[in-house]
Protein backbone atom coordinates (compact mmCIF):
# COMPACT_ATOMS: atom_id res chain seq x y z
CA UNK A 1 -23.43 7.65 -2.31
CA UNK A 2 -21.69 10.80 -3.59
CA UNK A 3 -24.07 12.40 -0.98
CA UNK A 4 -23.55 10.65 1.94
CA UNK A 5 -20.00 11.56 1.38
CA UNK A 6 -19.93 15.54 1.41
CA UNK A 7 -22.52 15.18 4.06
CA UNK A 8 -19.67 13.00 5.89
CA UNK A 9 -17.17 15.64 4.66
CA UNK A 10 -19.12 18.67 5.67
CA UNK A 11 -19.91 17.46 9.01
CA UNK A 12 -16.20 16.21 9.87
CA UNK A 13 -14.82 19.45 8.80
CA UNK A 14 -15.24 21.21 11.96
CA UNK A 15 -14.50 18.50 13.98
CA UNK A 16 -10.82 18.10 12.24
CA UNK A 17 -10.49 22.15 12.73
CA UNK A 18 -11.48 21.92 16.39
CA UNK A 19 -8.97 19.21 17.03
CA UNK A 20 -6.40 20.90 15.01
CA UNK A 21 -6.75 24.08 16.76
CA UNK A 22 -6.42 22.31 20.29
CA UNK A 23 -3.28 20.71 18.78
CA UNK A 24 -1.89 23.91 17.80
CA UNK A 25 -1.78 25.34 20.94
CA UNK A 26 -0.60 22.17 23.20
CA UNK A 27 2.98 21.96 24.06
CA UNK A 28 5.38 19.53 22.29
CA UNK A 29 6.80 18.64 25.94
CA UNK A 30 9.97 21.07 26.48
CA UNK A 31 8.62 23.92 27.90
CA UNK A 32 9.67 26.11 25.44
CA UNK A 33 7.81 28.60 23.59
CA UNK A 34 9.14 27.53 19.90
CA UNK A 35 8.56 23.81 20.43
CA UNK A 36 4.67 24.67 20.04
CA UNK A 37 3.53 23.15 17.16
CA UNK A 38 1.61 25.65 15.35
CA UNK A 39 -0.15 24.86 11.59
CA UNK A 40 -2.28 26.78 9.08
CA UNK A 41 -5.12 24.66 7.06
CA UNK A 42 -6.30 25.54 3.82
CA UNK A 43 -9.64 24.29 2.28
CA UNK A 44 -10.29 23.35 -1.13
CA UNK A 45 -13.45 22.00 -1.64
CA UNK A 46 -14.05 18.76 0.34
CA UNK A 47 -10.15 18.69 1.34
CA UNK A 48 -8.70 20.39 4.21
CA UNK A 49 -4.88 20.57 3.69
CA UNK A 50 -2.46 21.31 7.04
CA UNK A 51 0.63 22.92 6.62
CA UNK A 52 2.98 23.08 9.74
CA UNK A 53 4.37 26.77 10.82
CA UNK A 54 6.43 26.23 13.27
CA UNK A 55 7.55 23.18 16.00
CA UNK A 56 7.25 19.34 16.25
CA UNK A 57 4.85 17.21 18.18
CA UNK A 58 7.77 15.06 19.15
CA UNK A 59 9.78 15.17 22.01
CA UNK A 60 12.89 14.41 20.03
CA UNK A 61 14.56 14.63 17.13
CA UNK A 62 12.51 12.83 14.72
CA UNK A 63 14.87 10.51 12.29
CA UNK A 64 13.67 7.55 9.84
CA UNK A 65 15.14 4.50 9.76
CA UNK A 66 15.82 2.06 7.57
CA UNK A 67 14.07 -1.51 8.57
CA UNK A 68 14.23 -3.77 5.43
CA UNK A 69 15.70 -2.88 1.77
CA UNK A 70 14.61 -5.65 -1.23
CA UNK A 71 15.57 -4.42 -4.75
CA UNK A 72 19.46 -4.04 -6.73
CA UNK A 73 20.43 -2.24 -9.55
CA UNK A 74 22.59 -5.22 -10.62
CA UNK A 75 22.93 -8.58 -9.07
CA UNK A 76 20.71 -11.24 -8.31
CA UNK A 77 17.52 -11.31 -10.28
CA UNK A 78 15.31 -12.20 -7.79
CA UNK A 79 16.27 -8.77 -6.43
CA UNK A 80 15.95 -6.72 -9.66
CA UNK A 81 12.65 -4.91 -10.04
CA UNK A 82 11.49 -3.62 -13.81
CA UNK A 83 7.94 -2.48 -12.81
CA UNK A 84 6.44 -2.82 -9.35
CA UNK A 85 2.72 -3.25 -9.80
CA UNK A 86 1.52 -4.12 -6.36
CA UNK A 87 2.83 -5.47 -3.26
CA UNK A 88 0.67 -7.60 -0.79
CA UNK A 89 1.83 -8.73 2.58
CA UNK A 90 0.76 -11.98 4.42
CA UNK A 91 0.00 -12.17 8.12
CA UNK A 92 3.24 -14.16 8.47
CA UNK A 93 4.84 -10.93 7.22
CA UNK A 94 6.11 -12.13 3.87
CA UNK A 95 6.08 -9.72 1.40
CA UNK A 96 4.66 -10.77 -2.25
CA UNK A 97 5.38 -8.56 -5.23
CA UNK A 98 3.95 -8.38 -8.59
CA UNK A 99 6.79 -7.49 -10.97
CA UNK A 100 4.91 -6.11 -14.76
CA UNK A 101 8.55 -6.28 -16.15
CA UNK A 102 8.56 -10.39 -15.80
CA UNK A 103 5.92 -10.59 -15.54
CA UNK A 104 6.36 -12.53 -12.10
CA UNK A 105 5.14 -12.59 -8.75
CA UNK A 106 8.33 -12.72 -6.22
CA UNK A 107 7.87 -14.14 -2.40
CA UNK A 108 10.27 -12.40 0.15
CA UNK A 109 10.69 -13.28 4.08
CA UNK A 110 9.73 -10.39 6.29
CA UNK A 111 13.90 -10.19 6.39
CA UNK A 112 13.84 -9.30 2.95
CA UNK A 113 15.29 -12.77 1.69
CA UNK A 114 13.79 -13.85 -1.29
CA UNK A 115 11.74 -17.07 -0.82
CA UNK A 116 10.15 -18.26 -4.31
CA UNK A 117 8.02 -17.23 -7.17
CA UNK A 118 4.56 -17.71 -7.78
CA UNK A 119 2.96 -18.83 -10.83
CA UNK A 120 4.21 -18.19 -14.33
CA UNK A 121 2.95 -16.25 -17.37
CA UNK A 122 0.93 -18.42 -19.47
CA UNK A 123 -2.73 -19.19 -19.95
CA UNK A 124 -2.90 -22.73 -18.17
CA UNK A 125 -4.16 -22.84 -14.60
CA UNK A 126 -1.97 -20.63 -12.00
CA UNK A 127 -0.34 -19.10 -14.92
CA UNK A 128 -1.05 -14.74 -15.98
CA UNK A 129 -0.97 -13.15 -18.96
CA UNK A 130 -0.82 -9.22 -18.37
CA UNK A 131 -1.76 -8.79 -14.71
CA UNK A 132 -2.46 -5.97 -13.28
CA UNK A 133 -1.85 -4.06 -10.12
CA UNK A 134 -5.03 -6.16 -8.27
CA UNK A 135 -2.84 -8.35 -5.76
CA UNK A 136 -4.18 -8.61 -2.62
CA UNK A 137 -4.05 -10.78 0.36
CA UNK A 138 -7.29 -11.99 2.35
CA UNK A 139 -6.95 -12.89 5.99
CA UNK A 140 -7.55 -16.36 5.89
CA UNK A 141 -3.75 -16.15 3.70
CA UNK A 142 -5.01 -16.92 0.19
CA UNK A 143 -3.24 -14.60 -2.29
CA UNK A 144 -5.33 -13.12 -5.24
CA UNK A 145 -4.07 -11.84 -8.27
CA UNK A 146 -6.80 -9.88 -10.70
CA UNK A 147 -5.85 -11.15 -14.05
CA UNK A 148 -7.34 -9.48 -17.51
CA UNK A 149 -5.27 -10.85 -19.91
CA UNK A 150 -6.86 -14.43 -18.95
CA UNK A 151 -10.25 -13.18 -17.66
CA UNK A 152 -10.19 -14.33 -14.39
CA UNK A 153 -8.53 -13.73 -10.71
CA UNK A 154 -6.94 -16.94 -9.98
CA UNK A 155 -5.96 -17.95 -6.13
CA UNK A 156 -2.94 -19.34 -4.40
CA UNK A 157 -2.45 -20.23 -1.07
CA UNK A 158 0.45 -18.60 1.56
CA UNK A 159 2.95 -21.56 -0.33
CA UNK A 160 2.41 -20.50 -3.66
CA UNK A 161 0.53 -23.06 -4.78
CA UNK A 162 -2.38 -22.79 -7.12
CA UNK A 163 -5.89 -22.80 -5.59
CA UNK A 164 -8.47 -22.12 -8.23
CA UNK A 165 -9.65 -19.06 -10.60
CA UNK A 166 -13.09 -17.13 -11.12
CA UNK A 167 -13.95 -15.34 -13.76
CA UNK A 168 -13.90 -12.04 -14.22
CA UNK A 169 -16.92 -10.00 -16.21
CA UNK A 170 -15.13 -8.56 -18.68
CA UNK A 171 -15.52 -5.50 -21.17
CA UNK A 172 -12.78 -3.43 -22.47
CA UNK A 173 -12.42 -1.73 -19.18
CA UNK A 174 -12.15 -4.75 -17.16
């Protein structure tokens, strides 16, 4: 496995330095000479860093905007995070987020309004006890949550509501 992958590595590497040279010397769009993006890459090991010199390889001013803000330093406490452990997102676009501090699973609307919580801590069925950061969503919109501190990753649908639980093979590492 670990071969196959510096084999991949070694054999990209001069593909990603041929591309990076051709867009080093192509012109950002203005016509002018210092809107060339220009970049140095340094190699360390299997990783190729790039560092930009000089120029843009936008035609504008680039600027980052704000789309959707969850999270208050005082106020509600559905908005009040302690310790983000993982954040999954549905195909629907609501956001779930495993809070460590509750610990608590929160369900947002792609606006950013909170919708419900999921499960409890506990032991019982759709209840945690010390999860960790494995929350992910699959496509058919069942949420997972990895669970150690009950041995198992239990599964609730897109509403919340509790599906079922495997176990997990534990060890110390789990």
């Amino acid at each position: 496995m670990v071969a196959d992958y510096v084999r991949l590595s070694v054999l990209a590497t001069p593909v990603l330095l041929v591309a990076l040279q051709a867009c080093g010397t192509a012109d950002a769009g203005s016509g002018d000479v210092n809107s060339k993006w220009t970049a140095t890459t340094d190699t360390i090991g299997d990783t190729i860093r790039v560092f930009t010199e000089q120029g843009q390889v936008w035609e504008s001013e680039a600027r980052l905007v704000s789309e959707i803000s969850i999270g208050v330093l005082d106020g509600e406490s559905q908005y009040q995070f302690g310790n983000i452990r993982a954040i999954a997102v549905g195909g629907d676009g609501r956001m779930y987020v495993l809070d460590g501090h509750g610990p608590v699973i929160r369900v947002y609307a792609p606006d950013g309004t909170w919708l419900q919580d999921v499960g409890r801590e506990g032991e019982g069925p759709g209840e945690y006890k010390r999860p960790d950061s494995g929350l992910a969503m699959r496509p058919d919109g069942m949420l997972l949550l990895r669970d150690p501190g009950n041995g198992r990753i239990t599964m609730y649908d897109s509403d919340g509501v509790y599906e079922g639980s495997w176990p997990l093979a534990g060890s110390m590492n789990t």
